[in-house]
PDB file of N, CA and C in Angstrom:
ATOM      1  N   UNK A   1      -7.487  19.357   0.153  1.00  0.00           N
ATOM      2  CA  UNK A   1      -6.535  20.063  -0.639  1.00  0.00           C
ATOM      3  C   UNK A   1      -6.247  19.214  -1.875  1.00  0.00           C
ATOM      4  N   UNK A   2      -6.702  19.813  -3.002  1.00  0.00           N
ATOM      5  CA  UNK A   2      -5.871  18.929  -4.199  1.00  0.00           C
ATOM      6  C   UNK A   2      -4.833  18.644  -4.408  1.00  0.00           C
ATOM      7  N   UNK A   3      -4.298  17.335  -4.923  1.00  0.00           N
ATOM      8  CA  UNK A   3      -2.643  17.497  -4.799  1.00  0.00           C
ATOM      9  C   UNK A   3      -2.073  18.081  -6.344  1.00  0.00           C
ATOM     10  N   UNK A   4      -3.025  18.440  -7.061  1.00  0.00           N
ATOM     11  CA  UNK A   4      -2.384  18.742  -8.080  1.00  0.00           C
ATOM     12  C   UNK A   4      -1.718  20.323  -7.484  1.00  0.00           C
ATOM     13  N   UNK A   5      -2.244  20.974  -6.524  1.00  0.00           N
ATOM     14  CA  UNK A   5      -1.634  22.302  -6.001  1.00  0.00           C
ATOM     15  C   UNK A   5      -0.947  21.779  -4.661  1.00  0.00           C
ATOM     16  N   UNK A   6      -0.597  20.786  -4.083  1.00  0.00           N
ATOM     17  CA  UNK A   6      -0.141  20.375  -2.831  1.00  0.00           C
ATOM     18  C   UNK A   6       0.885  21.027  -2.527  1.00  0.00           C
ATOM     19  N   UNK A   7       2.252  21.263  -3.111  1.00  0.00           N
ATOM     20  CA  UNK A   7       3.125  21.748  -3.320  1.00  0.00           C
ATOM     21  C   UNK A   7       2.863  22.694  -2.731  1.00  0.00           C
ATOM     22  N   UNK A   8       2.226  23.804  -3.053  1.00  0.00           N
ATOM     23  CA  UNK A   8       2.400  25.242  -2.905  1.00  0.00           C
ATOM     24  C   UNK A   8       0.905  25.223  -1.768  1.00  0.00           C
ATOM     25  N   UNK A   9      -0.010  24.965  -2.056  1.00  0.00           N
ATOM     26  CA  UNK A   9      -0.945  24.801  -0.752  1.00  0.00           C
ATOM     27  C   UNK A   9      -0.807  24.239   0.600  1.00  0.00           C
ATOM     28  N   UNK A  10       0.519  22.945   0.517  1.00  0.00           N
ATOM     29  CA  UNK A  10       0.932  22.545   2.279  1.00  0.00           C
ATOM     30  C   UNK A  10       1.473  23.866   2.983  1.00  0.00           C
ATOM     31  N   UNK A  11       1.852  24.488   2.347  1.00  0.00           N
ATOM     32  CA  UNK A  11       2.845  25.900   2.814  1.00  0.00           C
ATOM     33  C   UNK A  11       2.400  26.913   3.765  1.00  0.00           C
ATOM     34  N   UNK A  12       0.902  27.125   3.544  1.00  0.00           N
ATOM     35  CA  UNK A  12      -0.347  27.785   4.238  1.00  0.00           C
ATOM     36  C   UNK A  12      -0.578  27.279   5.484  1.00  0.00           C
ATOM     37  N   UNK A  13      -0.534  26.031   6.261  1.00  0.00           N
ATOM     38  CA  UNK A  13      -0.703  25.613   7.340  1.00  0.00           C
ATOM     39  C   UNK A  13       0.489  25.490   8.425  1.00  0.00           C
ATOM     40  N   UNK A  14       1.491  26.581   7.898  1.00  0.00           N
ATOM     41  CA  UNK A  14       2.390  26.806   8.435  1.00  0.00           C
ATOM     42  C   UNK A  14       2.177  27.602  10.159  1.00  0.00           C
ATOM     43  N   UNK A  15       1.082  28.253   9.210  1.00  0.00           N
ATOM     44  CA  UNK A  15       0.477  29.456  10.273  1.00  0.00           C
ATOM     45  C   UNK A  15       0.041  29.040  11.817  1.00  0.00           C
ATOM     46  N   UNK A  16      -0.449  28.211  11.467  1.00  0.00           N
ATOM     47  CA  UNK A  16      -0.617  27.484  13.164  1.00  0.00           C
ATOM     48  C   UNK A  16       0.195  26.572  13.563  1.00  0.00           C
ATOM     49  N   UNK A  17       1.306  26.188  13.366  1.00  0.00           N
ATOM     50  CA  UNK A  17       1.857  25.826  14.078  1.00  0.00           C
ATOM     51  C   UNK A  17       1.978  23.962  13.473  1.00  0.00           C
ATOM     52  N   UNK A  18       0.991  23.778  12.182  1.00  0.00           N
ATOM     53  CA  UNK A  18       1.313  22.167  12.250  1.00  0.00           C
ATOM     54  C   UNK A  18       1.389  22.435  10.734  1.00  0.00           C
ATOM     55  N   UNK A  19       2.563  21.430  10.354  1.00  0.00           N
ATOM     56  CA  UNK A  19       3.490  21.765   9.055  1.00  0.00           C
ATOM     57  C   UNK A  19       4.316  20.417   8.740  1.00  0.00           C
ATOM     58  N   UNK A  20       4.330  20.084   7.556  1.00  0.00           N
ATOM     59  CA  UNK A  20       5.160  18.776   7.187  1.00  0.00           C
ATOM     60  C   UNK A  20       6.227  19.257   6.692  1.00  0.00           C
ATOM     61  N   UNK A  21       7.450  18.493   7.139  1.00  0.00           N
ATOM     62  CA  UNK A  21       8.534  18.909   6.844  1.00  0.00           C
ATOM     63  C   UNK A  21       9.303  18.529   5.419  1.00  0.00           C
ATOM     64  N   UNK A  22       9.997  18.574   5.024  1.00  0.00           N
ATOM     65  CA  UNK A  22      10.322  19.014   3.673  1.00  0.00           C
ATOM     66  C   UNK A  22      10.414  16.907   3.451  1.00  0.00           C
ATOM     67  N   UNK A  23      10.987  16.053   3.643  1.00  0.00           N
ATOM     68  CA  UNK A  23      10.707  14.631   3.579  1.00  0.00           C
ATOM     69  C   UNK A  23       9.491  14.375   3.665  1.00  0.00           C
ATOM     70  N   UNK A  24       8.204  15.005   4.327  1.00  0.00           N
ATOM     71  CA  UNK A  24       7.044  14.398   4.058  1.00  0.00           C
ATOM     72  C   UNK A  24       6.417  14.927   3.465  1.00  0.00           C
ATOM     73  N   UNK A  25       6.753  16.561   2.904  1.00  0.00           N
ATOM     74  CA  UNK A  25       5.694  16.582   2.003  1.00  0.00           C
ATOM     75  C   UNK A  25       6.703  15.725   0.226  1.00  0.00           C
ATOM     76  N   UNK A  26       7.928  15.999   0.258  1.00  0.00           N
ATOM     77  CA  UNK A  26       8.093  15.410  -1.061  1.00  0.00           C
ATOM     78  C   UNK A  26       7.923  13.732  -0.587  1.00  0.00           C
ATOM     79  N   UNK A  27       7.937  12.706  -0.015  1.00  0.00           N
ATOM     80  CA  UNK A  27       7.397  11.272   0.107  1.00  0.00           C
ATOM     81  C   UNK A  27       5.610  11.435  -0.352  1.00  0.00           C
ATOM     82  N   UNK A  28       4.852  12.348   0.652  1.00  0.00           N
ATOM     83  CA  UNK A  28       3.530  12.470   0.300  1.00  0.00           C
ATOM     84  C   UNK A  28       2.882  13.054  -1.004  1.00  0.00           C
ATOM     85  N   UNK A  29       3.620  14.304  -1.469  1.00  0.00           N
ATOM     86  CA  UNK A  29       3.305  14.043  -3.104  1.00  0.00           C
ATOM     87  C   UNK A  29       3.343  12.685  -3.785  1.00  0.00           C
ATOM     88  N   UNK A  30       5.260  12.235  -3.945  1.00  0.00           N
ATOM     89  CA  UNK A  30       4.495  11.263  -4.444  1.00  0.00           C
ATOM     90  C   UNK A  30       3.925   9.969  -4.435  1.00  0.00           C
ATOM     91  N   UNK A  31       3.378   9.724  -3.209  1.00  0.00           N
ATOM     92  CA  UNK A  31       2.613   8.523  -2.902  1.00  0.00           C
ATOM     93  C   UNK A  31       1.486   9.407  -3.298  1.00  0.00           C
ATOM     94  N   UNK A  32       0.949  10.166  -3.513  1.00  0.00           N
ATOM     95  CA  UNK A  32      -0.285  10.844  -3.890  1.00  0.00           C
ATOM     96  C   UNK A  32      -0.809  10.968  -5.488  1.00  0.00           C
ATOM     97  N   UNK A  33       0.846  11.089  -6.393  1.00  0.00           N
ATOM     98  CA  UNK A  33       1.046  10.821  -7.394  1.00  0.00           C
ATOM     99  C   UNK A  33       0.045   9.716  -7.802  1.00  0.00           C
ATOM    100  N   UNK A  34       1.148   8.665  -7.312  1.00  0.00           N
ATOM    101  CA  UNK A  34       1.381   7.420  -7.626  1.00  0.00           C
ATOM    102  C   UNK A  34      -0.549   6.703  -7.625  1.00  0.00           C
ATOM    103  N   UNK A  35      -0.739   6.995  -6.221  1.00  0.00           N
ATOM    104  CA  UNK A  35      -2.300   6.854  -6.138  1.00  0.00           C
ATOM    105  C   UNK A  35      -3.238   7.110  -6.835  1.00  0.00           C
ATOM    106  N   UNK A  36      -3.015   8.403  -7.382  1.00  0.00           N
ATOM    107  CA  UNK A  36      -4.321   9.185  -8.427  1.00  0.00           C
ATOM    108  C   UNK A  36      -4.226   8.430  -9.997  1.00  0.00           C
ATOM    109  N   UNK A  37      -2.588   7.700 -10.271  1.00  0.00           N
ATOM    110  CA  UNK A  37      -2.694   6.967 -11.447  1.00  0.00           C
ATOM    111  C   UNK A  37      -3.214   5.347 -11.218  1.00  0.00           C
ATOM    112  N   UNK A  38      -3.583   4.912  -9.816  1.00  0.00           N
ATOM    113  CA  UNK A  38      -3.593   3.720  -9.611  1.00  0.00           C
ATOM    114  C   UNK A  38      -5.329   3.582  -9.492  1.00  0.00           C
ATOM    115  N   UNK A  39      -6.251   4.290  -9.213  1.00  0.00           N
ATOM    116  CA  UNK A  39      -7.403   4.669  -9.086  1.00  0.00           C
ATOM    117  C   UNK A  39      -8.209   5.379 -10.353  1.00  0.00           C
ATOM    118  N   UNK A  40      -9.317   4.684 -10.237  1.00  0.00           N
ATOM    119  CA  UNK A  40     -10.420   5.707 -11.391  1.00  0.00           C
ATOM    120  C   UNK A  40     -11.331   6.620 -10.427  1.00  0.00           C
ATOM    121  N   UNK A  41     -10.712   7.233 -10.247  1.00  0.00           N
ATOM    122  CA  UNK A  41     -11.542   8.721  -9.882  1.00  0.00           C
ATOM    123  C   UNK A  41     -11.370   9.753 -10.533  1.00  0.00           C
ATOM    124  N   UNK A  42     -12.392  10.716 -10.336  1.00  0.00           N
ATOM    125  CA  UNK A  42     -12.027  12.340 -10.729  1.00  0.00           C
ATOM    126  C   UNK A  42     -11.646  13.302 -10.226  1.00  0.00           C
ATOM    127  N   UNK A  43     -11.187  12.800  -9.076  1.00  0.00           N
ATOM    128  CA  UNK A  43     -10.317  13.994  -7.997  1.00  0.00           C
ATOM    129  C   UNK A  43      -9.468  12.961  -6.435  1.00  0.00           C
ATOM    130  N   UNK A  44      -8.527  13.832  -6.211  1.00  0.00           N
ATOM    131  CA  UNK A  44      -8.107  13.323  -5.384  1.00  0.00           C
ATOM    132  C   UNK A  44      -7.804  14.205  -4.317  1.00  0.00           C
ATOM    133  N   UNK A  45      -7.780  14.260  -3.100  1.00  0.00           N
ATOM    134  CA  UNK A  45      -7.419  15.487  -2.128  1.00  0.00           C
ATOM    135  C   UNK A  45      -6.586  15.067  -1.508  1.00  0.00           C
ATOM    136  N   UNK A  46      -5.602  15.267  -0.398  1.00  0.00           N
ATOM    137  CA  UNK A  46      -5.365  15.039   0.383  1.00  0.00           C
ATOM    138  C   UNK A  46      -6.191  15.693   1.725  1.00  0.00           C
ATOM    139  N   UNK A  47      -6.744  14.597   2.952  1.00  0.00           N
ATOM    140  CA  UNK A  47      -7.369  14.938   3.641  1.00  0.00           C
ATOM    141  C   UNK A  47      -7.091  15.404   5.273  1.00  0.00           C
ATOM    142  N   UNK A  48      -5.605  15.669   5.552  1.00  0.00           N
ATOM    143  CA  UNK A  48      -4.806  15.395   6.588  1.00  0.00           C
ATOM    144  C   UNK A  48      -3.625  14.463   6.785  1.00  0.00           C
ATOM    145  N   UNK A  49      -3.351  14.632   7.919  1.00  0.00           N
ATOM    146  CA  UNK A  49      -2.348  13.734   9.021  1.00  0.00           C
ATOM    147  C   UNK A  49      -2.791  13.812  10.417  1.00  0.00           C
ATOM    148  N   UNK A  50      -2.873  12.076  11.003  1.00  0.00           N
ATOM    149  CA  UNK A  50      -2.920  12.164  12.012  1.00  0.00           C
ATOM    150  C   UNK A  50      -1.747  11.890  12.675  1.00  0.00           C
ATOM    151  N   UNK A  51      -1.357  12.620  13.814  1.00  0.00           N
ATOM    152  CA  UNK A  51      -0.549  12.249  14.853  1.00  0.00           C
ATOM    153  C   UNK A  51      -0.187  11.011  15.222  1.00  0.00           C
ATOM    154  N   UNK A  52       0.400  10.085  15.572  1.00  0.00           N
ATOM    155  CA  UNK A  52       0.042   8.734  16.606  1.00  0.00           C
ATOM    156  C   UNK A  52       1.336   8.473  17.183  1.00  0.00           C
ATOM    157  N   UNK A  53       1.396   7.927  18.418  1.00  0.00           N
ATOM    158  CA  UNK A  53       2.579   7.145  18.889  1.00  0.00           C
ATOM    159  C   UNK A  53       3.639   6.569  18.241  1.00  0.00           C
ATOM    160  N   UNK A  54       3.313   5.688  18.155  1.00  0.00           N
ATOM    161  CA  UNK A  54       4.700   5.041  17.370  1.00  0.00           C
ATOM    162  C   UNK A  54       4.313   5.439  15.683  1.00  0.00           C
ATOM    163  N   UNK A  55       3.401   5.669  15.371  1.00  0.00           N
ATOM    164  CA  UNK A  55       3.723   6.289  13.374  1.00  0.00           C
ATOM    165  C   UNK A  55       2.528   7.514  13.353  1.00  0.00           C
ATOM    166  N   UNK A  56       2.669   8.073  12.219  1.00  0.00           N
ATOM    167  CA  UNK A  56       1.968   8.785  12.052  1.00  0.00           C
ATOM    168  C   UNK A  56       0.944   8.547  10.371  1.00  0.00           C
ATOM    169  N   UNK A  57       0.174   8.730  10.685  1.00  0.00           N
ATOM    170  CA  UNK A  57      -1.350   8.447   9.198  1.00  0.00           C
ATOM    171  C   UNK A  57      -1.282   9.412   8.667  1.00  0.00           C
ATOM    172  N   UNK A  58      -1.199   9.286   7.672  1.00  0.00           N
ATOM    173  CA  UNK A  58      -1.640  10.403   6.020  1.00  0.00           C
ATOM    174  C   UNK A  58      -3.144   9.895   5.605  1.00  0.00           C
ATOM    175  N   UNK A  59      -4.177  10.429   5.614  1.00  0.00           N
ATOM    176  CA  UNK A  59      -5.519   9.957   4.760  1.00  0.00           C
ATOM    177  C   UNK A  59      -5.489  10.916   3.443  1.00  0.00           C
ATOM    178  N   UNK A  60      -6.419  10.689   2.931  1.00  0.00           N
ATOM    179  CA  UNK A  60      -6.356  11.127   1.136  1.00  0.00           C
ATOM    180  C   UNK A  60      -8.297  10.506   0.850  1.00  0.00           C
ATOM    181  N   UNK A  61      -8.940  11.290   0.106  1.00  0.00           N
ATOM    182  CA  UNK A  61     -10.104  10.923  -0.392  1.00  0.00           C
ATOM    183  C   UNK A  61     -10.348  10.875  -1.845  1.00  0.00           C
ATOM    184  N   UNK A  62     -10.742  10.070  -2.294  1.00  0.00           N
ATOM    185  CA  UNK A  62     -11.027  10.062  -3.989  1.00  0.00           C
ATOM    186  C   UNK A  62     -12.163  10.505  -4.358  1.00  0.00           C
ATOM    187  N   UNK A  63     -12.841  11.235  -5.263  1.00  0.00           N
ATOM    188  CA  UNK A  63     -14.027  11.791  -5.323  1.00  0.00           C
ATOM    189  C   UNK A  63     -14.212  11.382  -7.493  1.00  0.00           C
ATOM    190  N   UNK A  64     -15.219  10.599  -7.316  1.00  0.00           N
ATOM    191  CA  UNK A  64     -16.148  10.073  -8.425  1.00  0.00           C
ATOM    192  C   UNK A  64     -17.328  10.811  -8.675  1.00  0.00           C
ATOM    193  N   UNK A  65     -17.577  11.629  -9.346  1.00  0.00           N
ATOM    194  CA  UNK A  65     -18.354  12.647  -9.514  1.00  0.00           C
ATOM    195  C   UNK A  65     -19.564  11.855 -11.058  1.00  0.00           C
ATOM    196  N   UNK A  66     -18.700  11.497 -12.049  1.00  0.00           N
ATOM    197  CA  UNK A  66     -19.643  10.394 -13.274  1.00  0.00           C
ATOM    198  C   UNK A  66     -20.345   9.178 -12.700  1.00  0.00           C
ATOM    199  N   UNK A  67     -21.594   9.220 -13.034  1.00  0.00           N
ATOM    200  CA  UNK A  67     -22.494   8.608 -12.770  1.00  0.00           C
ATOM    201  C   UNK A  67     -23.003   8.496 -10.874  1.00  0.00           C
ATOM    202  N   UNK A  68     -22.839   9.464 -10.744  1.00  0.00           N
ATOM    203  CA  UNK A  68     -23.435   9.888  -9.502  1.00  0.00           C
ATOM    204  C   UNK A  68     -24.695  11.287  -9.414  1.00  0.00           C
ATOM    205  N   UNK A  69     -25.633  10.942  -8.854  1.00  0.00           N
ATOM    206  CA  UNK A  69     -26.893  11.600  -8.870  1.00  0.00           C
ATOM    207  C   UNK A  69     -26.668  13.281  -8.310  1.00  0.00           C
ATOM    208  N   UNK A  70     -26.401  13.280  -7.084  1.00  0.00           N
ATOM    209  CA  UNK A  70     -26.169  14.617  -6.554  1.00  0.00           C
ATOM    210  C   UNK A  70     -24.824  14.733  -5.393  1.00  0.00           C
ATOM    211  N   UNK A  71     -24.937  13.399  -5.101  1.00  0.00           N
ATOM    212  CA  UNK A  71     -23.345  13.795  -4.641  1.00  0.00           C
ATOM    213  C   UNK A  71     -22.006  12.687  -5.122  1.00  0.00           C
ATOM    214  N   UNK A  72     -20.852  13.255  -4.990  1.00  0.00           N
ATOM    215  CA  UNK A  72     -20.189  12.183  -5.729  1.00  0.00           C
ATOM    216  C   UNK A  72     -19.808  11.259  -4.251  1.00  0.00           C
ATOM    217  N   UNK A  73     -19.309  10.084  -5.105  1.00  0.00           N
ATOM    218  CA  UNK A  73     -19.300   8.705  -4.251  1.00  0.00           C
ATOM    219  C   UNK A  73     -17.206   9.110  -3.678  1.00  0.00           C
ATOM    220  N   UNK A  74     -17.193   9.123  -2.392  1.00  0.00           N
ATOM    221  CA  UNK A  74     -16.009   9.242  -1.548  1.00  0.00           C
ATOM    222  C   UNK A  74     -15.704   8.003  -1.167  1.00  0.00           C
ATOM    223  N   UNK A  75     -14.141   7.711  -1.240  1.00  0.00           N
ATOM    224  CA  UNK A  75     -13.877   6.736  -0.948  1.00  0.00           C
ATOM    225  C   UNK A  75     -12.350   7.385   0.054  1.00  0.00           C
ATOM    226  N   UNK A  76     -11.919   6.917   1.164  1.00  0.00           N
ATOM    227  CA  UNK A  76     -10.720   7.109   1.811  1.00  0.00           C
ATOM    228  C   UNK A  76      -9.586   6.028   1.772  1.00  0.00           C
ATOM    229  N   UNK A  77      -8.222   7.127   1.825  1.00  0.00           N
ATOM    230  CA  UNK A  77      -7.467   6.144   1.391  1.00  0.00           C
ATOM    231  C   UNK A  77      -6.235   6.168   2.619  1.00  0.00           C
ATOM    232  N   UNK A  78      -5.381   5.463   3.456  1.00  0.00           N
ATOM    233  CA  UNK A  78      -4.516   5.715   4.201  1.00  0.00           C
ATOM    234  C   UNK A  78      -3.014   5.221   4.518  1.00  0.00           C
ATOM    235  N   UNK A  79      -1.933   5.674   4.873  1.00  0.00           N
ATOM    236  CA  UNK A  79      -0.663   5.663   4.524  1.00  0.00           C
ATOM    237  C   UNK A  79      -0.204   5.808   5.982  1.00  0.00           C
ATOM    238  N   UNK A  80       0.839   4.747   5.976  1.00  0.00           N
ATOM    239  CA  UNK A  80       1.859   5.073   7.494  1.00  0.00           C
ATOM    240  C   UNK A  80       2.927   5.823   7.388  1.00  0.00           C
ATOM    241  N   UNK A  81       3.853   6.704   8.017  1.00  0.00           N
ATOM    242  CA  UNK A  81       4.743   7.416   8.045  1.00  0.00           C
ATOM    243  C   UNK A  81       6.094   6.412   7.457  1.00  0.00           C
ATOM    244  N   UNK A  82       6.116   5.425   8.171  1.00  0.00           N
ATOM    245  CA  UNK A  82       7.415   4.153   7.891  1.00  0.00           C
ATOM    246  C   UNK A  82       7.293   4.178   5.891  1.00  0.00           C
ATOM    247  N   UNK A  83       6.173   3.877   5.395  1.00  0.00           N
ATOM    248  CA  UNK A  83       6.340   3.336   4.040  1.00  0.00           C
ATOM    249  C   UNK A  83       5.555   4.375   3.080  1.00  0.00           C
ATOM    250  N   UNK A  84       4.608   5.306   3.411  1.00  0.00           N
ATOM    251  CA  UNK A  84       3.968   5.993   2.332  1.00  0.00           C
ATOM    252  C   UNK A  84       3.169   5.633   1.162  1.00  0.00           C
ATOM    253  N   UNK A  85       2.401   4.603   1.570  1.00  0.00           N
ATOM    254  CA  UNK A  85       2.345   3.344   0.691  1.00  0.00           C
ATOM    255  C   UNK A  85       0.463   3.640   1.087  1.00  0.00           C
ATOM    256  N   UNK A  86      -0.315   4.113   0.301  1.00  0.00           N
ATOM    257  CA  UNK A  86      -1.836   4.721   0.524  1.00  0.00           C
ATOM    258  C   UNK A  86      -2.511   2.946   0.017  1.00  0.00           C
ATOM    259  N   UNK A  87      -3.186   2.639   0.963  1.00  0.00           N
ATOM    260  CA  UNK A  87      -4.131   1.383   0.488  1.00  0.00           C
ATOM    261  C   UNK A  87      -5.970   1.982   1.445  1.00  0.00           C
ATOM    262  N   UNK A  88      -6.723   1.315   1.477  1.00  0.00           N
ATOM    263  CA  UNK A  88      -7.506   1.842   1.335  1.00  0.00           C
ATOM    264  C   UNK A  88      -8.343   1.747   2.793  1.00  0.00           C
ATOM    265  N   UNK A  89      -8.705   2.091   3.142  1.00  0.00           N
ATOM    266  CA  UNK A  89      -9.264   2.449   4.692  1.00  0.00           C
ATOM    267  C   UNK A  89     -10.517   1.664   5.069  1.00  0.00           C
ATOM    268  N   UNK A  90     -10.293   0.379   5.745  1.00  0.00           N
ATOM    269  CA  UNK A  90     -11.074  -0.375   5.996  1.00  0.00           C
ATOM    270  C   UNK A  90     -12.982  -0.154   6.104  1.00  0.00           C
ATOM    271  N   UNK A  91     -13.999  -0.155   5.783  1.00  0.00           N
ATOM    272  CA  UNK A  91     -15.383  -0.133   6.299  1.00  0.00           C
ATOM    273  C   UNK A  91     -15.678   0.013   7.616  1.00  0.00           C
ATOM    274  N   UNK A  92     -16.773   0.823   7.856  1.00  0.00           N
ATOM    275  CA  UNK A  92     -16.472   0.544   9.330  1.00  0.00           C
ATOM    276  C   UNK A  92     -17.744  -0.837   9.383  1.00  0.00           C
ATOM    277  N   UNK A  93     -17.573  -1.317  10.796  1.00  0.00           N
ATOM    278  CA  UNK A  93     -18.216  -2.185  11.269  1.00  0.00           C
ATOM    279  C   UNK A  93     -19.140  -1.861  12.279  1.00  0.00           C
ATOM    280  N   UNK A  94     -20.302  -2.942  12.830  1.00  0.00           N
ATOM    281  CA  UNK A  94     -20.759  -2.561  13.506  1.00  0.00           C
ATOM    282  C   UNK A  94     -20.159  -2.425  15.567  1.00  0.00           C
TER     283      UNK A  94
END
């Protein structure tokens, strides 16, 4: 979901039953804001929330589309419920 429409597009996933409540979607705009000016990309989405025990994860993907051949280069970005604070989602390992 782009966040430049986030606002009015979180509203739609009302329908089943999983929905952010009015503190997380205005905290998650703008940590989403804040992100898309802190980054050189050409798009930003938001990519979910996961559930968890003691906090809950916001992910977000950046999409670089210049100087990429046929697909653009994705990078993920992730946020705890406590601070809203998007840093960037470790590599995986082997």
């Amino acid at each position: 979901m782009d966040i430049l429409d986030f606002s009015e597009n979180i509203k739609s996933f009302r329908h089943n039953g999983t929905s952010l409540n009015l503190d997380e979607r205005m905290r998650l705009e703008i940590a989403l804001t804040q992100l898309q000016t802190e980054i050189a990309a050409d798009e930003l989405l938001f990519w979910g929330k996961v559930t968890g025990i003691d906090n809950d994860y916001y992910l977000a993907v950046s999409l670089t589309f210049k100087g990429q051949y046929e697909f653009p280069l994705k990078k993920f970005y992730w946020a705890l419920s406590t601070d809203f604070t998007f840093a960037d989602l470790p590599d995986l390992n082997d």
